[in-house]
Protein backbone atom coordinates (compact mmCIF):
# COMPACT_ATOMS: atom_id res chain seq x y z
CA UNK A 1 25.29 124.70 -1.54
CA UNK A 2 27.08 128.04 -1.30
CA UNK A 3 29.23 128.22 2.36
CA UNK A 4 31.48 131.15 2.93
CA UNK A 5 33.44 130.40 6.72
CA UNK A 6 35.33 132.79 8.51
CA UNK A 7 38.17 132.09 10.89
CA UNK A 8 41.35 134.60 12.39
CA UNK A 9 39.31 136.73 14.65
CA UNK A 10 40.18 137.57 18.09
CA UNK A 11 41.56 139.41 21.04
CA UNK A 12 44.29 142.05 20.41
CA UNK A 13 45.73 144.70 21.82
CA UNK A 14 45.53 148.39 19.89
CA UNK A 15 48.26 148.89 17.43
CA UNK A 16 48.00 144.85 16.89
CA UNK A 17 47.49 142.88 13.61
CA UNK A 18 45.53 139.90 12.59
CA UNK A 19 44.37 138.08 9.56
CA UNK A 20 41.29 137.52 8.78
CA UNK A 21 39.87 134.29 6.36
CA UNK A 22 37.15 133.22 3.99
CA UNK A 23 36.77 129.68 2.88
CA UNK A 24 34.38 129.55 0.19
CA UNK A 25 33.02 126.37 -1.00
CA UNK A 26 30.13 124.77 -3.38
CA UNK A 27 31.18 128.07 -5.88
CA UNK A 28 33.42 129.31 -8.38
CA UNK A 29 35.28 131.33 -6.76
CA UNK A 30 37.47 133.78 -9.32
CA UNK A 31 35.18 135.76 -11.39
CA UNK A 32 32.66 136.85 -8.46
CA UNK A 33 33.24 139.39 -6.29
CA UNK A 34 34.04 139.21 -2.73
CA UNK A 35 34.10 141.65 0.55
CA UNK A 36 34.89 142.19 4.23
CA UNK A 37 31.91 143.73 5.81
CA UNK A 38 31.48 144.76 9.75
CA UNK A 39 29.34 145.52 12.30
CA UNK A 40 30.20 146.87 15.51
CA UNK A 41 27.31 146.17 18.53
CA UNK A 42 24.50 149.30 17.77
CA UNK A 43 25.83 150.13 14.95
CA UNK A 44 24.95 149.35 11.27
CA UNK A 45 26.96 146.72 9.04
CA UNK A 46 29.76 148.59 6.57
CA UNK A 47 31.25 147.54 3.82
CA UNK A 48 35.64 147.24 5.04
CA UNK A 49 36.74 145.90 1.57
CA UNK A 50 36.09 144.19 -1.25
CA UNK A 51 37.81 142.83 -4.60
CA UNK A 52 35.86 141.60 -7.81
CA UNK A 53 36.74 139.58 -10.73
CA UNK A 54 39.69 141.31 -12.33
CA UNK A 55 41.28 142.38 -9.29
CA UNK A 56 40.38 145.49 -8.69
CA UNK A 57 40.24 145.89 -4.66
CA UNK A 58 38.09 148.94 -2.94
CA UNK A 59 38.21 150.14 0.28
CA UNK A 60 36.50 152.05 2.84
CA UNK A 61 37.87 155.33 3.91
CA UNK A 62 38.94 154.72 7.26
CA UNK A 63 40.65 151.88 5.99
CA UNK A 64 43.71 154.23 6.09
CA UNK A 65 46.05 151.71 4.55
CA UNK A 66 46.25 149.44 7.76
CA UNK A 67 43.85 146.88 5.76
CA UNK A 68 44.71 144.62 2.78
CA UNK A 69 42.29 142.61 1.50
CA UNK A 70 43.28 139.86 -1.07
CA UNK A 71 42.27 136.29 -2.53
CA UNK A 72 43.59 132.98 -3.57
CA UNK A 73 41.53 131.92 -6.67
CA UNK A 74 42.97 128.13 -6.48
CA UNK A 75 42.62 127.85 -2.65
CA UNK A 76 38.46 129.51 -3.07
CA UNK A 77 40.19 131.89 -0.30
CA UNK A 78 39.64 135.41 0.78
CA UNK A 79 42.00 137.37 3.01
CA UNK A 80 41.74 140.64 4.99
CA UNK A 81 44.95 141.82 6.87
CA UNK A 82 45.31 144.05 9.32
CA UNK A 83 47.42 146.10 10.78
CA UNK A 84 47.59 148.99 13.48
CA UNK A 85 43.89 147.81 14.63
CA UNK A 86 42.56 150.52 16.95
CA UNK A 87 39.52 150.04 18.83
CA UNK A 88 37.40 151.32 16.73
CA UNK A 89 37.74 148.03 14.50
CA UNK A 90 36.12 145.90 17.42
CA UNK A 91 33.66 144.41 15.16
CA UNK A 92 31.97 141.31 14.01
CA UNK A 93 33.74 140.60 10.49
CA UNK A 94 32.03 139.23 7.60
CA UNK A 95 32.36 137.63 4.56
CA UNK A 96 30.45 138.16 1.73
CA UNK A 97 30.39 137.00 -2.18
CA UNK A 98 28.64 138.41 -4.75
CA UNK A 99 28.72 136.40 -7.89
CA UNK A 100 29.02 138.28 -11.46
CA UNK A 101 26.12 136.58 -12.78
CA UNK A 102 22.50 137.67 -11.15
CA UNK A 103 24.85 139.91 -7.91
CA UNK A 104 23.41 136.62 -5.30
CA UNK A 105 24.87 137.80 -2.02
CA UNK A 106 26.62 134.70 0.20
CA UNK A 107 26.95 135.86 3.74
CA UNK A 108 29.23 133.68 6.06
CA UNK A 109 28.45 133.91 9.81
CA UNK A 110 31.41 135.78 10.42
CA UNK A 111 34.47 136.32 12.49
CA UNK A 112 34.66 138.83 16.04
CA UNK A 113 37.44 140.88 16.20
CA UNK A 114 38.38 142.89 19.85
CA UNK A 115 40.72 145.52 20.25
CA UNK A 116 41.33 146.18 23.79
CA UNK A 117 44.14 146.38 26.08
């Protein structure tokens, strides 16, 4: 069974940083692709990030360059960090694979991050 968990989320203040995991289990990890997705309250989810097989990363335009998203093949782990959060990021933060063969989605149950001071 397939079980992408989140953890890093939190209270910060604007201008703050945090980093964000996925822990990915019961799958290969490497050749799939995986993504940071958010949803703020009343608002639909987005895609944030995402890297696939080779290592090719996208990102969302208001990404900015305060985001990084990266992976550790041999740990099954997915990263997002960032920097300079501003309000606007106050989301609930998702993980999600995709896997190369037959695009299954994964969803984990996600991580809340709050950017108030």
């Amino acid at each position: 069974q397939v079980q992408l968990v989140e953890s890093g989320g939190g209270l910060v203040q604007p201008g703050g940083s945090l980093r964000l995991s996925c822990q990915a289990s019961g799958i290969f990890f490497s050749i799939n692709t995986v993504g940071w997705y958010r949803q703020a309250p009343g608002k639909q989810r987005e895609l944030v990030a995402r890297i696939i097989g080779n290592g090719r990363t996208d990102y969302a335009d208001f990404v900015r360059g305060r985001l990084t998203i990266s992976r550790d093949n041999a740990k099954n782990a997915a990263y997002l960090q960032m920097n300079s959060l501003e309000p606007e990021d106050t989301a609930l933060y998702c993980c999600n694979l995709k896997t190369a063969i037959y695009s299954l989605d994964y969803w984990g149950k996600g991580t809340l991050v709050t950017v108030s001071s």
